[in-house]
C-alpha atoms as a PDB file:
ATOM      1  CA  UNK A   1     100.975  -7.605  84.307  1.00  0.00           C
ATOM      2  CA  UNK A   2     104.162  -9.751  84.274  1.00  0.00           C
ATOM      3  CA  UNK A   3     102.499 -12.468  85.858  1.00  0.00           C
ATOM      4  CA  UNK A   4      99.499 -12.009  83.135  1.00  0.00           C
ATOM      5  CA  UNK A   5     102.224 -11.844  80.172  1.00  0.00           C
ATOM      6  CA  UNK A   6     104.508 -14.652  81.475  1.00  0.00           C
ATOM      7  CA  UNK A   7     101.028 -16.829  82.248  1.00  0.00           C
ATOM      8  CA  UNK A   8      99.273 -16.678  78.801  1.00  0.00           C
ATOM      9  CA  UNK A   9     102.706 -16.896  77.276  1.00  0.00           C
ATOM     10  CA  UNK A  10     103.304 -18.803  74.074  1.00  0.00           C
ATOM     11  CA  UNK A  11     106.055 -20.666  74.551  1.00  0.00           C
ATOM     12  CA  UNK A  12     104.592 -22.689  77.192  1.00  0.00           C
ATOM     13  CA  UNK A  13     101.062 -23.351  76.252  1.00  0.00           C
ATOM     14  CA  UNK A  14     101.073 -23.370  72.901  1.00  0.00           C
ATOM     15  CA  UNK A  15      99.699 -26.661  70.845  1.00  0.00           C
ATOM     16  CA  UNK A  16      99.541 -26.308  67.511  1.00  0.00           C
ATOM     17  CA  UNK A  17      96.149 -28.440  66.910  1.00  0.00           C
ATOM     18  CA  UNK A  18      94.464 -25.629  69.186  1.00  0.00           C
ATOM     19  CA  UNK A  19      95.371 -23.221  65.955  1.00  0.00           C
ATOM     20  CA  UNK A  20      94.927 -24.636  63.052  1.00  0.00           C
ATOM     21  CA  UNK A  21      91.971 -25.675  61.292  1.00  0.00           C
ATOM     22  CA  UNK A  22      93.847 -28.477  59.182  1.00  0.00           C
ATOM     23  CA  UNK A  23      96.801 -30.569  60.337  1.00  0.00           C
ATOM     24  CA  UNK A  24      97.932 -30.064  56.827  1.00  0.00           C
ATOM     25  CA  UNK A  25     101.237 -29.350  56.048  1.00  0.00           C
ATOM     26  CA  UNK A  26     103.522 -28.976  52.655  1.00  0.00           C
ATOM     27  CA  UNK A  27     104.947 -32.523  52.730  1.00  0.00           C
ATOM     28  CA  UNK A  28     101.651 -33.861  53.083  1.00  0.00           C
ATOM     29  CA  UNK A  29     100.584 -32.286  50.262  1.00  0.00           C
ATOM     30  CA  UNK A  30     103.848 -33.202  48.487  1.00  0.00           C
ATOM     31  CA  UNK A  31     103.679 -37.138  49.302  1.00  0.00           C
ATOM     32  CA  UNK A  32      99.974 -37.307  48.423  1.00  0.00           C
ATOM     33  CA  UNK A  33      99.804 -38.020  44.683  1.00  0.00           C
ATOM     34  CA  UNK A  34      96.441 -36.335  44.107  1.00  0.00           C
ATOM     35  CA  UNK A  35      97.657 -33.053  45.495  1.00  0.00           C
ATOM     36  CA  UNK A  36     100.389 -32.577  42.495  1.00  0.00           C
ATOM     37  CA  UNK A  37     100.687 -29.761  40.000  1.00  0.00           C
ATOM     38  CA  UNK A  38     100.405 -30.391  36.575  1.00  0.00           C
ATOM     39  CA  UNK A  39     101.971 -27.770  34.382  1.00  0.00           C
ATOM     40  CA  UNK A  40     100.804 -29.092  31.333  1.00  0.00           C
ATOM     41  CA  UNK A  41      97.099 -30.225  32.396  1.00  0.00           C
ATOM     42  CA  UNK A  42      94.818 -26.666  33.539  1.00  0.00           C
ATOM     43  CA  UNK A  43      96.182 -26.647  36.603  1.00  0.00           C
ATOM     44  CA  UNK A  44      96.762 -22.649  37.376  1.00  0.00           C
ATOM     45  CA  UNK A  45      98.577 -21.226  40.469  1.00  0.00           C
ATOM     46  CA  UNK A  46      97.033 -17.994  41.523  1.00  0.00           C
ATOM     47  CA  UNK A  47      99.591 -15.821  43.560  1.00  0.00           C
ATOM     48  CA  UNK A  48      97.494 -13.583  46.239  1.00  0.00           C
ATOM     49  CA  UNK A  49      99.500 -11.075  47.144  1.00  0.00           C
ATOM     50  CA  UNK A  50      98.937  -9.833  51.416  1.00  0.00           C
ATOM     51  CA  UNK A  51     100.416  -6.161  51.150  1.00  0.00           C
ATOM     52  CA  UNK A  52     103.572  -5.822  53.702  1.00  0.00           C
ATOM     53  CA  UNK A  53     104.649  -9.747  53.701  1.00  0.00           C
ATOM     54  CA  UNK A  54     107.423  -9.692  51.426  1.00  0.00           C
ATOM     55  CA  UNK A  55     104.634 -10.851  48.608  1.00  0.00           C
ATOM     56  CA  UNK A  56     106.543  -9.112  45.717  1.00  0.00           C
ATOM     57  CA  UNK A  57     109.978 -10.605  46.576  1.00  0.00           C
ATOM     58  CA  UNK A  58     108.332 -14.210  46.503  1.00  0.00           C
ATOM     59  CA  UNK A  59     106.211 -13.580  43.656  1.00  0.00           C
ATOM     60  CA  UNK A  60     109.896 -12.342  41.752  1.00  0.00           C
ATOM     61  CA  UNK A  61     111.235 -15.599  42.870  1.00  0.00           C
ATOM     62  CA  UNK A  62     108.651 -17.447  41.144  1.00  0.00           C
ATOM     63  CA  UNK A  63     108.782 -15.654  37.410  1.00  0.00           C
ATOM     64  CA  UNK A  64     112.177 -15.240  37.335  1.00  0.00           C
ATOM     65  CA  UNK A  65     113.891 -18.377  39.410  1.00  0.00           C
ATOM     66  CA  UNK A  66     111.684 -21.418  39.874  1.00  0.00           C
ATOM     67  CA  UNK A  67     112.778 -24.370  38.982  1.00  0.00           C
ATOM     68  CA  UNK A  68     109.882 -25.585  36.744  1.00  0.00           C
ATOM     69  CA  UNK A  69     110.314 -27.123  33.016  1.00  0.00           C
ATOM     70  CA  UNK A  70     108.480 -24.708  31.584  1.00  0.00           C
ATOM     71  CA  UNK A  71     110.183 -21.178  33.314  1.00  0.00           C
ATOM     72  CA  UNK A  72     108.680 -17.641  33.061  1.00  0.00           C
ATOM     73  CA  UNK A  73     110.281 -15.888  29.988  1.00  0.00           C
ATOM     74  CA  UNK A  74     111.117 -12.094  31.152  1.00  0.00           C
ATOM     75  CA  UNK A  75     112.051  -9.860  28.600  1.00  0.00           C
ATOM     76  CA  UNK A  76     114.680  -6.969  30.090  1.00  0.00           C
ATOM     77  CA  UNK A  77     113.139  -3.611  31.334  1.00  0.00           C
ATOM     78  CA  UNK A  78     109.435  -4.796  31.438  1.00  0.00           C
ATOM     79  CA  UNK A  79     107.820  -5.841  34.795  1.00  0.00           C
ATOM     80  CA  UNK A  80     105.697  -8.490  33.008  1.00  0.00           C
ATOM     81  CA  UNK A  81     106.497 -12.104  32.449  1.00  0.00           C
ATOM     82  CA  UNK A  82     105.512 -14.955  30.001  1.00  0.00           C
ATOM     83  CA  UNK A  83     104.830 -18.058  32.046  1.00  0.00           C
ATOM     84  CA  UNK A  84     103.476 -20.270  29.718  1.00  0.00           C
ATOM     85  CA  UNK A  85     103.254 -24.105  30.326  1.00  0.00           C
ATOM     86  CA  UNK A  86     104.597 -27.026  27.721  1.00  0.00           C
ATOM     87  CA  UNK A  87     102.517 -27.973  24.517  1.00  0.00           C
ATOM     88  CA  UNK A  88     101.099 -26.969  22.010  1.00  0.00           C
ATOM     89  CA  UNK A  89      98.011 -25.895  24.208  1.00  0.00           C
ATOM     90  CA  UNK A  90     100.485 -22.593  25.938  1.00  0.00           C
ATOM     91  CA  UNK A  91      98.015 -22.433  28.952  1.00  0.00           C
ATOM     92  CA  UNK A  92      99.476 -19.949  31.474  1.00  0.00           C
ATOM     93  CA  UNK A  93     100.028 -21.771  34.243  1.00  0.00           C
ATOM     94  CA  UNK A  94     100.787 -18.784  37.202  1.00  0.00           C
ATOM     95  CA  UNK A  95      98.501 -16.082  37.632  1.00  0.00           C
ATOM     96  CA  UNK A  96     100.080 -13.226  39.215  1.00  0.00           C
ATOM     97  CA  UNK A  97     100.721  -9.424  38.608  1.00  0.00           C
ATOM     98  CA  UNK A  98     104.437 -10.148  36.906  1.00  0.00           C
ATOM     99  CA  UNK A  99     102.529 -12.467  34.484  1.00  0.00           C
ATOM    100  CA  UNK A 100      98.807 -11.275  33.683  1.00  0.00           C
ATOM    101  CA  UNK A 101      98.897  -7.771  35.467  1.00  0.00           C
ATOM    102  CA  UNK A 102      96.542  -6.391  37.862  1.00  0.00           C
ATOM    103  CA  UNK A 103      93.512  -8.189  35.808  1.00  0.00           C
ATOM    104  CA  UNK A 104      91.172  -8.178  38.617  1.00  0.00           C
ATOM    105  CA  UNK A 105      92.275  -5.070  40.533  1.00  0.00           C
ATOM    106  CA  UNK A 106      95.261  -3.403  42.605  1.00  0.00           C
ATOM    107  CA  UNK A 107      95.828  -6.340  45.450  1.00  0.00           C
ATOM    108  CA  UNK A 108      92.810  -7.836  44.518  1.00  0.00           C
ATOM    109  CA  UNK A 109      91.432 -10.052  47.854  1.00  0.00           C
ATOM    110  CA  UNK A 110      90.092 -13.571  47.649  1.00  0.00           C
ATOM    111  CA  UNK A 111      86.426 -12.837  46.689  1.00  0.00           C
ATOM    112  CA  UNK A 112      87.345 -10.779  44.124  1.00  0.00           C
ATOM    113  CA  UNK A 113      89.878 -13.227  42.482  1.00  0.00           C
ATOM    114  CA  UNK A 114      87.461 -16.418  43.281  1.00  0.00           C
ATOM    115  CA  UNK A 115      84.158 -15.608  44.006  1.00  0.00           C
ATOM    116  CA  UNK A 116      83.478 -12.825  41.541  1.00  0.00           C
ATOM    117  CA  UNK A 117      85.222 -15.367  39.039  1.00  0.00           C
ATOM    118  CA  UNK A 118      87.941 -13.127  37.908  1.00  0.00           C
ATOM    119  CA  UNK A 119      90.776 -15.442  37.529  1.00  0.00           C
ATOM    120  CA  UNK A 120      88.388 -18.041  35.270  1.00  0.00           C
ATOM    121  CA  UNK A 121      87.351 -14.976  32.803  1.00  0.00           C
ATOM    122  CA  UNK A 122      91.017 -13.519  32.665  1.00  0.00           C
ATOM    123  CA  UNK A 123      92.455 -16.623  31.571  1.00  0.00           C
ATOM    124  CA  UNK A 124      89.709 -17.319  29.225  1.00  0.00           C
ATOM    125  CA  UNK A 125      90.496 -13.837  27.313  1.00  0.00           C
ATOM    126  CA  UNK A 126      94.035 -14.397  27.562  1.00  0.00           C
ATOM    127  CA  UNK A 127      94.047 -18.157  26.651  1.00  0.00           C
END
């Protein structure tokens, strides 16, 4: 079994190309200038939270620390957030459970945020 274990090991065959599907990575995305967020256009970021992958301590981070020039508002003792972007226009601009709730259901997957079209009729009510 050692021999098996020690064989198929990671740290000796691994090659990242053989496990991804894109050789994409953040700084790509970054550098490329058609790839950037714009708060005050419609662009939306839609936090899926994975249960058990520290998904509520990053989603915290981004209502209540990013660094963004229009910030989440929280208001003491509530769990929800205002994250509204610049303009007159106030689109929301993240679309998670601190800022809209669990619209579309308790840890809601990808086909029922996407597919179904959840996220496009929430923000239409709320917007």
């Amino acid at each position: 079994m050692r021999e098996f274990a020690f064989k198929n090991s990671i740290a000796t065959d691994y090659k990242p190309s053989f496990y991804t599907r894109w050789n994409l990575s953040f700084n790509k995305i970054l550098d490329d200038p058609k790839n950037g967020f714009n708060m005050s256009g419609n662009d939306v970021i839609v936090f899926l939270h994975i249960q058990k992958t520290a998904g509520t301590s990053f989603e915290r981070f981004l209502v209540k620390h990013l660094n963004v020039s229009a910030p989440c508002i929280c208001h003491m003792g509530k769990k929800r957030c205002t994250c509204m972007g610049p303009g007159p226009e106030k689109k929301i601009w993240l679309f998670s459970r601190y800022s809209t709730g669990w619209i579309c259901g308790l840890h809601a997957d990808f086909t029922e945020l996407f597919v179904s079209g959840c996220v496009d009729n929430a923000l239409d009510k709320k917007e």
